[in-house]
N, C-alpha and C. Protein backbone atom coordinates (compact mmCIF):
# COMPACT_ATOMS: atom_id res chain seq x y z
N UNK A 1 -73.37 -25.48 -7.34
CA UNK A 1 -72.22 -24.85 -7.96
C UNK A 1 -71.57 -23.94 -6.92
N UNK A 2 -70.37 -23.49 -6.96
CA UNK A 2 -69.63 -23.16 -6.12
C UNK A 2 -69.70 -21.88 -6.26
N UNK A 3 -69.93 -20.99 -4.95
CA UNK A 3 -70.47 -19.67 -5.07
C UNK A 3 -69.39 -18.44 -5.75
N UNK A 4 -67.87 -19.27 -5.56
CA UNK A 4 -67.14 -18.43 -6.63
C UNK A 4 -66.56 -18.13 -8.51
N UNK A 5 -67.77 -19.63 -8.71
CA UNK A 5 -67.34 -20.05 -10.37
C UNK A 5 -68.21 -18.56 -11.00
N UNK A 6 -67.44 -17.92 -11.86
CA UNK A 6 -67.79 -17.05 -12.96
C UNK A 6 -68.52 -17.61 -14.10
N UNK A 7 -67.80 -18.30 -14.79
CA UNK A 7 -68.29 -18.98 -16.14
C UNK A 7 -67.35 -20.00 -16.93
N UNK A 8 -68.00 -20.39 -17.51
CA UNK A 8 -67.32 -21.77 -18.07
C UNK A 8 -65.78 -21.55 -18.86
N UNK A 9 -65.81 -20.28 -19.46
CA UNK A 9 -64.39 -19.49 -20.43
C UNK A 9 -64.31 -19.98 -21.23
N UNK A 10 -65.28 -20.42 -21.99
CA UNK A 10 -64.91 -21.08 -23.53
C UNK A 10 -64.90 -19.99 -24.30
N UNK A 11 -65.70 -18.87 -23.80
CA UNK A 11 -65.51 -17.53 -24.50
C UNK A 11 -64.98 -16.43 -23.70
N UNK A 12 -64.50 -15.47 -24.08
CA UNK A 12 -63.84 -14.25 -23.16
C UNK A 12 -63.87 -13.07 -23.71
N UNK A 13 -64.22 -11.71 -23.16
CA UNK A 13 -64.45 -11.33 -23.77
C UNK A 13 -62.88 -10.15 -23.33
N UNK A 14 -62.25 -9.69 -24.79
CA UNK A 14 -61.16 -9.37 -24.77
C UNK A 14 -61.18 -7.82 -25.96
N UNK A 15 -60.24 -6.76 -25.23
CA UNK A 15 -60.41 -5.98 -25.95
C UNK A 15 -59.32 -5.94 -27.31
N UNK A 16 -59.39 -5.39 -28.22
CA UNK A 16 -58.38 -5.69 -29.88
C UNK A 16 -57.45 -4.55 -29.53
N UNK A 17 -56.24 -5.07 -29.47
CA UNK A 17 -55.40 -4.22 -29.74
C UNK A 17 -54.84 -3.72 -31.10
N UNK A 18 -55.04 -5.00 -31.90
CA UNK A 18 -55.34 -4.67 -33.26
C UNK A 18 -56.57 -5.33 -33.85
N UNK A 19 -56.62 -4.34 -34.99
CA UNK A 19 -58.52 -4.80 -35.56
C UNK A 19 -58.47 -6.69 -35.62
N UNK A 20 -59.72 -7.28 -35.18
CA UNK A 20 -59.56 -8.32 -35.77
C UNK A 20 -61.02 -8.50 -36.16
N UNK A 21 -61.20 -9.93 -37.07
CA UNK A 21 -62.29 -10.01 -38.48
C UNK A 21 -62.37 -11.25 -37.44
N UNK A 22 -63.79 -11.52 -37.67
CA UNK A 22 -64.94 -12.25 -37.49
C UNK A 22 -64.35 -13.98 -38.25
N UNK A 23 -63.92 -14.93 -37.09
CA UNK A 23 -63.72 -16.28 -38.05
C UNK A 23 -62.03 -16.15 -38.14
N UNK A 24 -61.44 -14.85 -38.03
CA UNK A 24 -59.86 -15.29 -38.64
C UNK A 24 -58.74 -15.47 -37.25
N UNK A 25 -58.03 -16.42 -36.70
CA UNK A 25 -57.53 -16.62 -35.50
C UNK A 25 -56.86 -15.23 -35.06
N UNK A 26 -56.43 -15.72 -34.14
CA UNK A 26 -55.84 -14.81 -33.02
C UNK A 26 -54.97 -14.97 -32.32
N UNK A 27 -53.79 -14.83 -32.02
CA UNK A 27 -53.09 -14.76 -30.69
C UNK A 27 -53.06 -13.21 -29.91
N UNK A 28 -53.89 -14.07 -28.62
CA UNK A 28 -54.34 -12.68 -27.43
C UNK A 28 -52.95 -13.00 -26.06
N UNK A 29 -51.38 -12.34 -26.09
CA UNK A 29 -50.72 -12.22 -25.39
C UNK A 29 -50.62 -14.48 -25.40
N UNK A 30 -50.67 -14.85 -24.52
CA UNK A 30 -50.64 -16.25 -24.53
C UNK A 30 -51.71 -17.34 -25.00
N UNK A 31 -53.18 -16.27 -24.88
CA UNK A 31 -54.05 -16.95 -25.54
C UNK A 31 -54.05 -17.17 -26.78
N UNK A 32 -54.62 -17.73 -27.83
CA UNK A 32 -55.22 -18.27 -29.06
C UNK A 32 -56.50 -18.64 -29.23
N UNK A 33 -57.50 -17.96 -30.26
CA UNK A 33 -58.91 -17.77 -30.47
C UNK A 33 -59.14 -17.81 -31.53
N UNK A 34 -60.59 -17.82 -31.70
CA UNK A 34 -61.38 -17.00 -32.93
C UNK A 34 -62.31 -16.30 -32.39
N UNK A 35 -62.05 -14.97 -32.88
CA UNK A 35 -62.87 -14.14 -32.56
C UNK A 35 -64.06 -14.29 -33.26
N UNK A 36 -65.38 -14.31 -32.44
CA UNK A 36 -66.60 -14.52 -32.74
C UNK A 36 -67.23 -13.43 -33.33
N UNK A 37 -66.50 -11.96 -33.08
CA UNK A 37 -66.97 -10.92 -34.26
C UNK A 37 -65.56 -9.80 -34.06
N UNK A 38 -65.97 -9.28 -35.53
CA UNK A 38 -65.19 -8.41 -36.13
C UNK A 38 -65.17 -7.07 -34.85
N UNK A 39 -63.98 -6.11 -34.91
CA UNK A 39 -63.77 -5.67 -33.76
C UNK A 39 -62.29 -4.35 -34.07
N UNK A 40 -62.19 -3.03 -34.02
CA UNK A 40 -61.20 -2.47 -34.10
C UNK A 40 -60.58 -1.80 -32.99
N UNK A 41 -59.62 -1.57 -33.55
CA UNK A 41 -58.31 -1.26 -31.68
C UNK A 41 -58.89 -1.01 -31.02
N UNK A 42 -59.41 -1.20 -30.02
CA UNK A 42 -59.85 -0.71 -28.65
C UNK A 42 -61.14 -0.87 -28.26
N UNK A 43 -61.70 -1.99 -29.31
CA UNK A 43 -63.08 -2.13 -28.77
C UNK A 43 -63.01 -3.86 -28.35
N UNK A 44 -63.99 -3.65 -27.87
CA UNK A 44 -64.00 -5.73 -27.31
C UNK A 44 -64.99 -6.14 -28.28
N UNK A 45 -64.19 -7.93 -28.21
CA UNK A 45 -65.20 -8.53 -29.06
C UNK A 45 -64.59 -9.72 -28.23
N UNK A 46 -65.78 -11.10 -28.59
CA UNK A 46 -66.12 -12.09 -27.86
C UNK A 46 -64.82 -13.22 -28.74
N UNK A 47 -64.17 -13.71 -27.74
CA UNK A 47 -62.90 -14.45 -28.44
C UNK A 47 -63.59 -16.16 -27.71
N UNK A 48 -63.67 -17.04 -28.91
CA UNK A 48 -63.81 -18.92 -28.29
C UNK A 48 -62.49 -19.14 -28.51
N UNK A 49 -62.23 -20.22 -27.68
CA UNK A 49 -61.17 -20.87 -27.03
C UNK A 49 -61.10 -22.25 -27.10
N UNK A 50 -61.70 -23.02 -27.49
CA UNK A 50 -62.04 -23.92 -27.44
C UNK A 50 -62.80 -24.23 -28.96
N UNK A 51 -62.93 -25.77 -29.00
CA UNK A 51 -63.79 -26.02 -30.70
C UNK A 51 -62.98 -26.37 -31.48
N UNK A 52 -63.55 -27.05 -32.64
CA UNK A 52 -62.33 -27.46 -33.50
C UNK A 52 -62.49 -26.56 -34.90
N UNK A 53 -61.86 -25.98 -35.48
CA UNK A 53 -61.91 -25.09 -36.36
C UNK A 53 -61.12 -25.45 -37.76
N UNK A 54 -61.39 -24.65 -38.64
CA UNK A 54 -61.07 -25.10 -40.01
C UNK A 54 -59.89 -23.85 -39.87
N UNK A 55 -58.91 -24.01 -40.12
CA UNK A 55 -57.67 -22.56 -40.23
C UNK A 55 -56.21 -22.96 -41.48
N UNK A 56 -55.62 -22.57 -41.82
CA UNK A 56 -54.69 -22.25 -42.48
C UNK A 56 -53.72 -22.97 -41.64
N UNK A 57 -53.43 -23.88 -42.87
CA UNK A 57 -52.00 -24.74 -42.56
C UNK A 57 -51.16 -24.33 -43.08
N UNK A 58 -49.46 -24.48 -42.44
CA UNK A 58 -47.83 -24.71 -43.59
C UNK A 58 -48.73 -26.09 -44.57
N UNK A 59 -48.52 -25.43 -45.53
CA UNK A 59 -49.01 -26.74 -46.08
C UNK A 59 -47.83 -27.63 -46.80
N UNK A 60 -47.09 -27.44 -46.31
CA UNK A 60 -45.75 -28.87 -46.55
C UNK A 60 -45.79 -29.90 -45.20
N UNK A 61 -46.39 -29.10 -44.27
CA UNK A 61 -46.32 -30.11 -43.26
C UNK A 61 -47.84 -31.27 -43.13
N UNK A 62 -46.99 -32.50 -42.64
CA UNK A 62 -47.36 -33.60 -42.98
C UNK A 62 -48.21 -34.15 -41.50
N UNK A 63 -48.98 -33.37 -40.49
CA UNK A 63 -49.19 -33.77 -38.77
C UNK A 63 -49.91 -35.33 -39.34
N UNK A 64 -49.82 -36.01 -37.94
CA UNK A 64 -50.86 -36.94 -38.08
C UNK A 64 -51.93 -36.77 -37.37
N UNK A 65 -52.70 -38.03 -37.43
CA UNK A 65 -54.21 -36.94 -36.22
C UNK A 65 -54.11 -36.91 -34.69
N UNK A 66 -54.29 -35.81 -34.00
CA UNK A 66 -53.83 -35.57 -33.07
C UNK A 66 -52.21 -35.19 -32.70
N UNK A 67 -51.70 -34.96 -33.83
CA UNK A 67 -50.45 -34.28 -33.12
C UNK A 67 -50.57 -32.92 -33.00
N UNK A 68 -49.88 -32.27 -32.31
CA UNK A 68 -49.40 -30.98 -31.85
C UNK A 68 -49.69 -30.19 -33.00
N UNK A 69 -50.80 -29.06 -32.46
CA UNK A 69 -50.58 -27.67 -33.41
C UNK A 69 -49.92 -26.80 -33.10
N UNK A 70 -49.24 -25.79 -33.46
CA UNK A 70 -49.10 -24.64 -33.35
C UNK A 70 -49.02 -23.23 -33.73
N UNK A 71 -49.28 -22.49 -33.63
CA UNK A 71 -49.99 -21.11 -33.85
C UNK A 71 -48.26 -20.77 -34.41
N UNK A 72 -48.12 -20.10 -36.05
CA UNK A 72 -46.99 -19.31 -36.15
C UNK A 72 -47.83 -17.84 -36.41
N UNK A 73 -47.39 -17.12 -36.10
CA UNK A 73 -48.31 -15.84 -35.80
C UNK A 73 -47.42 -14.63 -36.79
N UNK A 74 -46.43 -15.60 -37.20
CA UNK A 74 -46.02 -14.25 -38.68
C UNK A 74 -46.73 -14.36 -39.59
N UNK A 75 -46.85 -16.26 -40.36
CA UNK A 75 -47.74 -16.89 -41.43
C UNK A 75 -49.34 -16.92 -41.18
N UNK A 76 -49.42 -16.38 -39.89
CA UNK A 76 -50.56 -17.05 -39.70
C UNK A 76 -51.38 -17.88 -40.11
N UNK A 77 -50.77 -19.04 -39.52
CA UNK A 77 -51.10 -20.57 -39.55
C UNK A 77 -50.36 -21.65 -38.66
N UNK A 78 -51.46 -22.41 -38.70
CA UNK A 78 -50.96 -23.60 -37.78
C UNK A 78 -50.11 -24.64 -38.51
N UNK A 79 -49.08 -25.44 -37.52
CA UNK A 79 -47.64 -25.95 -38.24
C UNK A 79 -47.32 -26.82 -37.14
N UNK A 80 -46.65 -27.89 -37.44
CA UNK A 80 -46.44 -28.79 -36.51
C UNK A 80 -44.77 -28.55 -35.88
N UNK A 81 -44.22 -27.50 -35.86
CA UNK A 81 -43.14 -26.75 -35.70
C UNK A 81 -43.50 -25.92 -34.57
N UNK A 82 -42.62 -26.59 -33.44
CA UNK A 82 -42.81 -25.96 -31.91
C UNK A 82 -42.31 -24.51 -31.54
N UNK A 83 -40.59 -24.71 -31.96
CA UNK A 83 -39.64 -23.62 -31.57
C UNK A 83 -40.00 -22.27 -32.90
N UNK A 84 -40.79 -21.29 -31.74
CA UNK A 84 -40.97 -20.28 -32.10
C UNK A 84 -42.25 -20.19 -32.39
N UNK A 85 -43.36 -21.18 -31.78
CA UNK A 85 -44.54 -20.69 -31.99
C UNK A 85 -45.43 -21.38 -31.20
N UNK A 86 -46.43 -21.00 -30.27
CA UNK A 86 -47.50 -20.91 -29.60
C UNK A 86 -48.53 -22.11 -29.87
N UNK A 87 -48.67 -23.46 -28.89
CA UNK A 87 -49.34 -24.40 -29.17
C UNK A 87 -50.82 -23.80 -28.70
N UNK A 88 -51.71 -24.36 -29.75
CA UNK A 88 -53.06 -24.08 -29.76
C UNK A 88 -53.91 -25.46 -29.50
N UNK A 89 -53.70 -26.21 -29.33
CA UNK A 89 -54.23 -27.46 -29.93
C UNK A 89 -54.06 -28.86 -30.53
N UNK A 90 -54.31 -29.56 -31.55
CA UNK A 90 -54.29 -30.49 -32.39
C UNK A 90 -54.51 -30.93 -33.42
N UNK A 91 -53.98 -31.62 -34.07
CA UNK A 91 -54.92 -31.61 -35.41
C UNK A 91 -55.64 -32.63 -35.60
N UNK A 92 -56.91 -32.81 -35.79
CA UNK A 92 -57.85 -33.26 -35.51
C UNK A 92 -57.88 -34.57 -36.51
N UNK A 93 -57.35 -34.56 -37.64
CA UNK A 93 -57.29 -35.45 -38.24
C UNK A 93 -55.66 -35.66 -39.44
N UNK A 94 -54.86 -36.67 -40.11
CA UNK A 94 -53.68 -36.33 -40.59
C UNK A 94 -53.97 -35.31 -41.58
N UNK A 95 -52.79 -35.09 -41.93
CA UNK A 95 -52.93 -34.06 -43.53
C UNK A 95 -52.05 -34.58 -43.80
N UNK A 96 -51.93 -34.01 -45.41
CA UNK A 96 -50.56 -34.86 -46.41
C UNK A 96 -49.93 -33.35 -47.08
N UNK A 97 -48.85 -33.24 -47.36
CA UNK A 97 -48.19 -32.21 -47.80
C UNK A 97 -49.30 -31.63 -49.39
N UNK A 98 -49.25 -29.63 -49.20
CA UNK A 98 -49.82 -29.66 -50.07
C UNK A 98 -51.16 -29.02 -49.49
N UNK A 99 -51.92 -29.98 -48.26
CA UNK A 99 -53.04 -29.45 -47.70
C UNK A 99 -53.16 -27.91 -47.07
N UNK A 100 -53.79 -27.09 -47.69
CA UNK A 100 -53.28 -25.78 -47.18
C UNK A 100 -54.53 -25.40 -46.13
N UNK A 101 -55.26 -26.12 -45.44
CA UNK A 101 -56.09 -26.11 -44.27
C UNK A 101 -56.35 -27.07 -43.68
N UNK A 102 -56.45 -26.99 -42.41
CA UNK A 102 -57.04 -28.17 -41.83
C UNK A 102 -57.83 -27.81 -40.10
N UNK A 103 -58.25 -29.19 -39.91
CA UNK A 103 -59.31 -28.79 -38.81
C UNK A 103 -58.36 -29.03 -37.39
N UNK A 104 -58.34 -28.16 -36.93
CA UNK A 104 -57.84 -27.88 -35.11
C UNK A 104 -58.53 -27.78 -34.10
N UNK A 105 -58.47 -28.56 -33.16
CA UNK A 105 -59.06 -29.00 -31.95
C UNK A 105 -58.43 -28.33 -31.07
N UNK A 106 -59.25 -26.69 -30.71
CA UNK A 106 -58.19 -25.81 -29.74
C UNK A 106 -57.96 -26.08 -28.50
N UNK A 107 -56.69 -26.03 -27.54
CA UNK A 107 -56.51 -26.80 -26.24
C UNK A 107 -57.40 -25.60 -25.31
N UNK A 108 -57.60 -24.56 -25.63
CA UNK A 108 -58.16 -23.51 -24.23
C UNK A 108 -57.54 -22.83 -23.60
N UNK A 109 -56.09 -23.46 -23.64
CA UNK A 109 -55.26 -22.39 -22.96
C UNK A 109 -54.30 -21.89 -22.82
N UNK A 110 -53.75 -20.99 -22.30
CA UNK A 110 -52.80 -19.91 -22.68
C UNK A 110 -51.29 -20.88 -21.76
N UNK A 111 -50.17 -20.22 -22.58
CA UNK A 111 -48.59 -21.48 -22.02
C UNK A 111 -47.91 -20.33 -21.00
């Protein structure tokens, strides 16, 4: 291994600028996570990056599997609606209007 690799970054550890809960996503500046524990302003907690996760859909929208997620960070939820919100990922399998969760296959990294 190469004497300058740190670590793999599937996790990071990042401090909260606002509180965040254990399991509920995140947008960190360009990143997108789940924080692996609960955490208030100014303390760090361990954010994954990666994984496919169960989260809160627009649930009128209709993705198929593998299209484009993206993070709307007012609703917080993922939406297959680009302009104006932060791609995270994919959706791992279709949904049909109506579905108000579904599973996301996070890309890792920040745009």
């Amino acid at each position: 291994m190469a004497k300058n690799y740190v670590k793999s970054g599937c996790i990071l550890t990042v401090t909260a600028v606002a509180a965040v809960v254990s399991g509920e996503p995140v947008l960190v500046g360009s990143l997108f996570g789940i924080p692996m524990t609960s955490a208030a302003i100014g303390e760090e907690f361990e954010l994954k990056v990666d994984g496919v996760w169960t989260i809160a859909k627009t649930s009128a929208n209709t993705p198929t599997q593998f299209a484009n997620a993206y993070w709307n960070d007012t609703a917080k939820e993922v939406t297959t609606t680009a302009s104006g919100n932060t791609k995270v990922g994919v959706f791992s399998y279709a949904y049909a209007n109506g579905d108000a969760e579904a599973e996301v296959r996070l890309n890792g990294v920040s745009i």
